[in-house]
N, C-alpha and C. Protein backbone atom coordinates (compact mmCIF):
# COMPACT_ATOMS: atom_id res chain seq x y z
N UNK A 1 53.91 -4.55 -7.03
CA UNK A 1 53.78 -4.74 -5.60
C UNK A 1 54.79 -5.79 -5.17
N UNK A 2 55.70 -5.37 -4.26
CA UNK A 2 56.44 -6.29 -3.58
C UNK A 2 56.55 -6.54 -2.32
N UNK A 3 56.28 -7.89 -2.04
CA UNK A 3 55.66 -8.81 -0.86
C UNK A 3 57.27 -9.71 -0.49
N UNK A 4 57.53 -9.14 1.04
CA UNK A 4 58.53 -9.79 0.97
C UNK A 4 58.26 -11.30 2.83
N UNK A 5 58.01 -12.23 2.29
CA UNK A 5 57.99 -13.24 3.29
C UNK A 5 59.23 -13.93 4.02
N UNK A 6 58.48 -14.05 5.74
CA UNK A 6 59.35 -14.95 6.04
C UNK A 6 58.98 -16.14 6.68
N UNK A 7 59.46 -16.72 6.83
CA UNK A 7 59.49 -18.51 7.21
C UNK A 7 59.56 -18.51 8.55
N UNK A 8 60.92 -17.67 9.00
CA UNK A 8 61.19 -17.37 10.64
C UNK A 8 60.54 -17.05 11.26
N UNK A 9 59.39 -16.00 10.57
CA UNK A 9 58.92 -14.88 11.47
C UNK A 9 57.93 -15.74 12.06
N UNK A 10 57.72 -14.92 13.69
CA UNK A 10 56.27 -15.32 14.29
C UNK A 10 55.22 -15.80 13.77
N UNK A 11 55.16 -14.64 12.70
CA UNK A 11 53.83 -14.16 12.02
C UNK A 11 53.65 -15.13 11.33
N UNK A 12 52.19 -15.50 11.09
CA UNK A 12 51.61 -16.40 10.41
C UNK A 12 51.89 -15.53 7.97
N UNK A 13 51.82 -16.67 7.41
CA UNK A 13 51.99 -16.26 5.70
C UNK A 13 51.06 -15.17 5.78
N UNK A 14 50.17 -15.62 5.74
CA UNK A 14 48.76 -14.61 5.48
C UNK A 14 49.01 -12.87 5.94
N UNK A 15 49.21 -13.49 7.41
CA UNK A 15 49.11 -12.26 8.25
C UNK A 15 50.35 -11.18 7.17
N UNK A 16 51.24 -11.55 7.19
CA UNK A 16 52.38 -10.99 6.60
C UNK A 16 52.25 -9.83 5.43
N UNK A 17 51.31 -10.78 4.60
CA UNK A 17 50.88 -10.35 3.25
C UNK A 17 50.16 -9.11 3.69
N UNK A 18 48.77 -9.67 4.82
CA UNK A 18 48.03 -8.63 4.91
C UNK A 18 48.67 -7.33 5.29
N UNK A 19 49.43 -7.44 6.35
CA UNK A 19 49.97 -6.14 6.79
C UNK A 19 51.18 -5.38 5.80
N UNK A 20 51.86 -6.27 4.88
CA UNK A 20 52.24 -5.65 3.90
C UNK A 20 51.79 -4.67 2.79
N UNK A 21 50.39 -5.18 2.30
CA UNK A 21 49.98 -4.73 1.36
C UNK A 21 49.03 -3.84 2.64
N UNK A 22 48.74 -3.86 3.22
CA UNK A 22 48.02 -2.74 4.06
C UNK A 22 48.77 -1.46 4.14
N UNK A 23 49.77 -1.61 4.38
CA UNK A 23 51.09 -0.37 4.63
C UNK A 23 51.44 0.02 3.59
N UNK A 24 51.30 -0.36 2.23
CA UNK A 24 51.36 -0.10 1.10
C UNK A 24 50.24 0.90 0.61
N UNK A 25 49.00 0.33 1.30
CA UNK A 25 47.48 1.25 0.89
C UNK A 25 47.63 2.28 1.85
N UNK A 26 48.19 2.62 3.45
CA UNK A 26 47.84 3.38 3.70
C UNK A 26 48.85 4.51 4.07
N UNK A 27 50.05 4.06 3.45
CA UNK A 27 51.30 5.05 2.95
C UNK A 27 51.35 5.52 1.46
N UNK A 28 50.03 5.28 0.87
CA UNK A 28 49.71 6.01 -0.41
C UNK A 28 50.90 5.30 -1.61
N UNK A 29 51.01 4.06 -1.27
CA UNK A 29 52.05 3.53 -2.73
C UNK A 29 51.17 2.97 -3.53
N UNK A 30 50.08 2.34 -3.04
CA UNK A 30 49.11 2.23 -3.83
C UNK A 30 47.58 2.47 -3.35
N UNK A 31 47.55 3.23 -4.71
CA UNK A 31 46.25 4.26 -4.89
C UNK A 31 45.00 3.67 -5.01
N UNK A 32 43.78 4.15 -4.71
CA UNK A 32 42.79 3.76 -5.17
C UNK A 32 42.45 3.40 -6.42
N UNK A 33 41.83 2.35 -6.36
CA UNK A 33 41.37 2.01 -7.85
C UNK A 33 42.78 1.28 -8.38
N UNK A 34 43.90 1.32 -7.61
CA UNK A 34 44.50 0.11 -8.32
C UNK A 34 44.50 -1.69 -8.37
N UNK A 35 44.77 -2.16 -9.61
CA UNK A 35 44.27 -3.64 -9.21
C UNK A 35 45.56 -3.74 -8.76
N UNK A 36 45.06 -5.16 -7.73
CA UNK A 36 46.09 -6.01 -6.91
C UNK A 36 46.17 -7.73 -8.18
N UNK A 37 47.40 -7.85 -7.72
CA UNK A 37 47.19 -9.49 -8.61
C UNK A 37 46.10 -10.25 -7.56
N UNK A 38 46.20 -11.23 -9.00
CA UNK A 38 44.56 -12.21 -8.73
C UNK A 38 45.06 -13.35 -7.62
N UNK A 39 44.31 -13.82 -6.85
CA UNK A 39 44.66 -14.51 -5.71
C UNK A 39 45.92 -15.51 -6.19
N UNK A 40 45.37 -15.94 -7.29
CA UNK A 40 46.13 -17.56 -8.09
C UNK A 40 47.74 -16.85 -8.44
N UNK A 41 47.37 -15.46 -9.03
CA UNK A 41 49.05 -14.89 -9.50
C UNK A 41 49.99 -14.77 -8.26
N UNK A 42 48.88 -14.28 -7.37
CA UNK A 42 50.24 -13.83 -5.70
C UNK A 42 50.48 -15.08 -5.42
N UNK A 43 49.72 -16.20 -5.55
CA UNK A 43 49.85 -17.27 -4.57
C UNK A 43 51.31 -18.00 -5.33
N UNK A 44 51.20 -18.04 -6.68
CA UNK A 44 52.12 -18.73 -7.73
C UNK A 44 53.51 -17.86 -7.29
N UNK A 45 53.31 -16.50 -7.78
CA UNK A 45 54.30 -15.17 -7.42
C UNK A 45 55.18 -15.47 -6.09
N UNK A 46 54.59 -15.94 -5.28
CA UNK A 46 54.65 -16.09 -3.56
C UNK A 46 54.92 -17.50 -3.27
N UNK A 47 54.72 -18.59 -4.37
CA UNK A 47 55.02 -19.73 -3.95
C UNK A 47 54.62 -20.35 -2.94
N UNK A 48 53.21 -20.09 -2.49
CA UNK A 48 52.10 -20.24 -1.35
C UNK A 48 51.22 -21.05 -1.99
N UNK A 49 50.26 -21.13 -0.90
CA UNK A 49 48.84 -21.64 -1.58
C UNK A 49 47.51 -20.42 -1.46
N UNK A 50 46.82 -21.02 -1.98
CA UNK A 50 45.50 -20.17 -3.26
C UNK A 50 45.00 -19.81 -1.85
N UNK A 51 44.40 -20.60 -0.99
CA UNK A 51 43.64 -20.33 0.12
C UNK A 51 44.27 -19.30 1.23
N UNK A 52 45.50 -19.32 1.11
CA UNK A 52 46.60 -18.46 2.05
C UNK A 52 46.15 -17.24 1.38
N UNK A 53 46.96 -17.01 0.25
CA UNK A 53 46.30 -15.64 -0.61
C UNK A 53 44.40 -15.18 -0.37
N UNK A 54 44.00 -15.87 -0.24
CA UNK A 54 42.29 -15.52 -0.63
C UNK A 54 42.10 -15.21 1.22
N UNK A 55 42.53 -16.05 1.93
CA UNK A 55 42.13 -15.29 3.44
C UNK A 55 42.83 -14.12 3.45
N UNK A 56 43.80 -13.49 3.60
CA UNK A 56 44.58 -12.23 2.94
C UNK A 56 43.55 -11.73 2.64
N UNK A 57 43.16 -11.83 1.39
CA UNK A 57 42.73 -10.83 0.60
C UNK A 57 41.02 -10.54 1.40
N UNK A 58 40.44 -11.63 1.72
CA UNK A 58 39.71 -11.63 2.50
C UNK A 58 39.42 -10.75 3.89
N UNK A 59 40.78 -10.41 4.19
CA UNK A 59 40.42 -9.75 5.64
C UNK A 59 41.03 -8.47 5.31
N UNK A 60 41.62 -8.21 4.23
CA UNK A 60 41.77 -6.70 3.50
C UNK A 60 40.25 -6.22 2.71
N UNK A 61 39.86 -6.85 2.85
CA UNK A 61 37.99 -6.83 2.04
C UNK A 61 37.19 -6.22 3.34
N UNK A 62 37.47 -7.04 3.89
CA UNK A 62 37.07 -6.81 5.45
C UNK A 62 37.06 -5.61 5.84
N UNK A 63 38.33 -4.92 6.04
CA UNK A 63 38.71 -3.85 6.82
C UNK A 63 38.12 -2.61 5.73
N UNK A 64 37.75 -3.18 4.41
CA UNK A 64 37.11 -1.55 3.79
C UNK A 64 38.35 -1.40 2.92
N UNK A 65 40.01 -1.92 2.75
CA UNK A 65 40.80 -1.65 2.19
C UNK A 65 40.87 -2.14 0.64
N UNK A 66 40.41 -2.66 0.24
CA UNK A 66 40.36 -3.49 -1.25
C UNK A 66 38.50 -4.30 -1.58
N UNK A 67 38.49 -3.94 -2.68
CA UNK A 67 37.41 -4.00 -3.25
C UNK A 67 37.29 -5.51 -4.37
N UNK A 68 36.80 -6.27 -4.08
CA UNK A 68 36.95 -7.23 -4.79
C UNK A 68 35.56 -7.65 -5.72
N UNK A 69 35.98 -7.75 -7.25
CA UNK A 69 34.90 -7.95 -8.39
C UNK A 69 34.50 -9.28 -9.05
N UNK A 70 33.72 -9.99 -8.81
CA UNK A 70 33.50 -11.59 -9.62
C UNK A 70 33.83 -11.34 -10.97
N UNK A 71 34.96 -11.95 -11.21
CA UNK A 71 35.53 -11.76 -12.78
C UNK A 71 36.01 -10.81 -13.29
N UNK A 72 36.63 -10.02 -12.64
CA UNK A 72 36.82 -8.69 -12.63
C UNK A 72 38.66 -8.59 -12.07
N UNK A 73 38.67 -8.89 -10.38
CA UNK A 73 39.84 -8.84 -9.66
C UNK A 73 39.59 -8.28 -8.50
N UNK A 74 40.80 -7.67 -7.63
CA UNK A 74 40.71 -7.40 -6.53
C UNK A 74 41.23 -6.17 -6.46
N UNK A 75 41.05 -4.41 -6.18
CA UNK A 75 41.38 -3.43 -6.52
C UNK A 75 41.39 -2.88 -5.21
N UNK A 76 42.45 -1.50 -4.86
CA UNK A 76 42.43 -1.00 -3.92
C UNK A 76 40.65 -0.33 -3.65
N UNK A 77 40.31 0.01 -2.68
CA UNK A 77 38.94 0.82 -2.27
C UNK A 77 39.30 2.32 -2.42
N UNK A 78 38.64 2.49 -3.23
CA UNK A 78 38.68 4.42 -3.02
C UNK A 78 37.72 5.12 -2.42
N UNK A 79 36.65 3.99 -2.04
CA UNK A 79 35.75 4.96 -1.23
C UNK A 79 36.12 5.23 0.04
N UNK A 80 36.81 4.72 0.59
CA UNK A 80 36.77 4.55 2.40
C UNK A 80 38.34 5.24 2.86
N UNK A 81 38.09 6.86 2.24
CA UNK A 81 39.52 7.79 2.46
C UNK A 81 39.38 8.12 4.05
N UNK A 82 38.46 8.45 4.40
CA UNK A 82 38.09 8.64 6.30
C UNK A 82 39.03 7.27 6.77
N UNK A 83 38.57 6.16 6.56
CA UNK A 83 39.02 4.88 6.78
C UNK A 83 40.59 5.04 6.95
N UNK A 84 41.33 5.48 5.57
CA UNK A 84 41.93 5.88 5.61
C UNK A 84 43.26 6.45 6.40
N UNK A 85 42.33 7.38 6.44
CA UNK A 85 42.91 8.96 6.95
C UNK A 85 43.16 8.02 8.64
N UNK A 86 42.15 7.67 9.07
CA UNK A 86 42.02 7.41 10.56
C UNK A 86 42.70 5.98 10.84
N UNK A 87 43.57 4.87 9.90
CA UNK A 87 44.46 4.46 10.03
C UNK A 87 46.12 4.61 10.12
N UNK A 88 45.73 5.89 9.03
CA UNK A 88 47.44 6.71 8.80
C UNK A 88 47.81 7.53 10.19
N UNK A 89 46.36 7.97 10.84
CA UNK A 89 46.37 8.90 12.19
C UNK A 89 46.85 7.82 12.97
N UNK A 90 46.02 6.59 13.35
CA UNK A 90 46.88 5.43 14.53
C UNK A 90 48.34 4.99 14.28
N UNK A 91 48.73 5.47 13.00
CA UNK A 91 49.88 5.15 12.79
C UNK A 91 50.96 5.73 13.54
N UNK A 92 50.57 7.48 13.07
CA UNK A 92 50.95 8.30 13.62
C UNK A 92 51.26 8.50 15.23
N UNK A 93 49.65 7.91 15.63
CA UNK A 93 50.03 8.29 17.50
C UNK A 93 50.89 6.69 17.59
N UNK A 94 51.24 5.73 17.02
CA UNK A 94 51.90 4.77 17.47
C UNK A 94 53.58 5.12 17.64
N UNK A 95 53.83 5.72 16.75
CA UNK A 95 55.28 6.31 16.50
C UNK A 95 55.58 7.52 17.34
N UNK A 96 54.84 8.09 17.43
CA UNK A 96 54.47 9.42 18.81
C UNK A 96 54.53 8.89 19.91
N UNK A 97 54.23 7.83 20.00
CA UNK A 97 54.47 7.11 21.36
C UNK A 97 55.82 6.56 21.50
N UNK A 98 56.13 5.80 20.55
CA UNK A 98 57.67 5.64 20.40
C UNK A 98 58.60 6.71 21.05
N UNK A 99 58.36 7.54 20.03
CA UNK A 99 59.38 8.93 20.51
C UNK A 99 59.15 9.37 21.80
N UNK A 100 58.02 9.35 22.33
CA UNK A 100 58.14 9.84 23.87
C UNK A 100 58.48 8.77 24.60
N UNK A 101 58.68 7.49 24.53
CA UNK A 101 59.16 6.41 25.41
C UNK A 101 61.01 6.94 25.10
N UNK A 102 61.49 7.14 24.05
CA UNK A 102 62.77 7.62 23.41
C UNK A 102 63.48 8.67 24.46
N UNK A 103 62.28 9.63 24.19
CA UNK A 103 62.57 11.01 25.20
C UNK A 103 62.77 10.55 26.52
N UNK A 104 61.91 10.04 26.86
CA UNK A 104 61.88 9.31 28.73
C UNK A 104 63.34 9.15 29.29
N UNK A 105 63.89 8.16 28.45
CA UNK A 105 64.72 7.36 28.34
C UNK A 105 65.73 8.16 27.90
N UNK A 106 65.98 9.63 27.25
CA UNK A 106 67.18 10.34 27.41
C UNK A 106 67.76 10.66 28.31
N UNK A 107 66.79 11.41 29.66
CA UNK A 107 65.60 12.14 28.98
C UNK A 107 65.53 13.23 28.24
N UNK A 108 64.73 13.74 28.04
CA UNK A 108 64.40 14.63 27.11
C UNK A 108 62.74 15.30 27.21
N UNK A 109 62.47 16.79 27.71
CA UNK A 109 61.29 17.18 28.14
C UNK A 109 60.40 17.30 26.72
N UNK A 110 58.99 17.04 27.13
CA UNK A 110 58.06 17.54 25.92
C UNK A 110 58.45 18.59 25.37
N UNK A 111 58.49 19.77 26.18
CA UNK A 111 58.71 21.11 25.60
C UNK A 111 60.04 21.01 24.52
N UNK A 112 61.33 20.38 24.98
CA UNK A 112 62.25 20.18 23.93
C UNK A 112 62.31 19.63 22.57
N UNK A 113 61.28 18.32 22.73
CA UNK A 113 60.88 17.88 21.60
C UNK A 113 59.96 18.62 20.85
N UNK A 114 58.73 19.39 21.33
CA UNK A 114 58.33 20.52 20.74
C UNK A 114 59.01 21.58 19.73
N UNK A 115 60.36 21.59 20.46
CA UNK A 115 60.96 22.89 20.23
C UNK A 115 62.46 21.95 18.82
N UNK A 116 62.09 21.10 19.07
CA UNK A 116 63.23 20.53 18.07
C UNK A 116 62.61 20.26 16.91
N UNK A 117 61.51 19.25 16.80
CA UNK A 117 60.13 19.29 15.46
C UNK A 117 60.32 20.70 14.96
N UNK A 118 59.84 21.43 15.98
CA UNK A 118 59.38 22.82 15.10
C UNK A 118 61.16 23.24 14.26
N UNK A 119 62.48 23.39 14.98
CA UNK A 119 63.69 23.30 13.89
C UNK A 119 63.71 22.63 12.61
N UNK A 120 63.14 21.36 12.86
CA UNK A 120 63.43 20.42 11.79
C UNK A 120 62.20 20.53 10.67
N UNK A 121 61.38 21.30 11.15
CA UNK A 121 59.98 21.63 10.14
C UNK A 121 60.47 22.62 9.42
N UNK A 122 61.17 24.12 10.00
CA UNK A 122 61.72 24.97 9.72
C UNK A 122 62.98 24.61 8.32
N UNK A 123 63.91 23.49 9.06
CA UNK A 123 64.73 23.11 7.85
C UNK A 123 64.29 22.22 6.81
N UNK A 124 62.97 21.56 6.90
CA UNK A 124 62.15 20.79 6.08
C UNK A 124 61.66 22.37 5.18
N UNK A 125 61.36 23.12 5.04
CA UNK A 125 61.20 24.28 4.55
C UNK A 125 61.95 25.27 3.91
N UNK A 126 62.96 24.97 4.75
CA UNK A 126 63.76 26.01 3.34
C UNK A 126 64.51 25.24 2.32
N UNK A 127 64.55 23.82 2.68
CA UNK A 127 65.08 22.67 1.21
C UNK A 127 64.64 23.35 0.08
């Protein structure tokens, strides 16, 4: 797993991590049932502190995304594929929204973008 931080950014350490390794679980790079390093390894790994790592991991516990074991570790969740599924979907209408702010701004009609997906599905198919 690679966690890449910044110093500059807005974003708070934590936050960073979380949404990293979140996009990781719900773009399928890592699978259920895989372990994550132990709070103390990311934090060392990351050159952070223990408590930075453990709220992280904490609010990935939270959301149903990682499963965490007393003496054990901290592992992706395989039960919560709906969970899942219905984060990869908001993903989806977020970027769908993108593209039609894109289109606006050509412009470019629904029906065209309709009609261009369906080309590019077509040439996604005969690869």
């Amino acid at each position: 797993m690679n966690i890449l931080l910044s110093q500059s950014s807005g974003e708070s350490i934590y936050l960073q991590i979380v949404r990293q390794i979140r996009a990781s679980i719900l773009q399928g790079e890592l699978a259920p049932g895989t372990p994550l390093p132990s709070i103390r390894q990311l934090a060392k790994d990351l050159q952070i502190s223990v408590i930075t790592t453990k709220r992280a991991y904490n609010e990935l516990e939270q959301e149903g995304l990682i499963d965490s074991v007393v003496g054990k570790g901290s592992f992706v969740s395989g039960g919560s594929q709906e969970f899942i599924r219905e984060q990869r979907l908001k993903m989806l209408e977020d970027k769908i929204r993108e593209v039609l702010e894109e289109c606006r701004s050509i412009p470019l009609s629904t029906e065209e973008l309709v009609e261009w997906i369906k080309l590019l599905e077509k040439e996604g198919d005969s690869k």
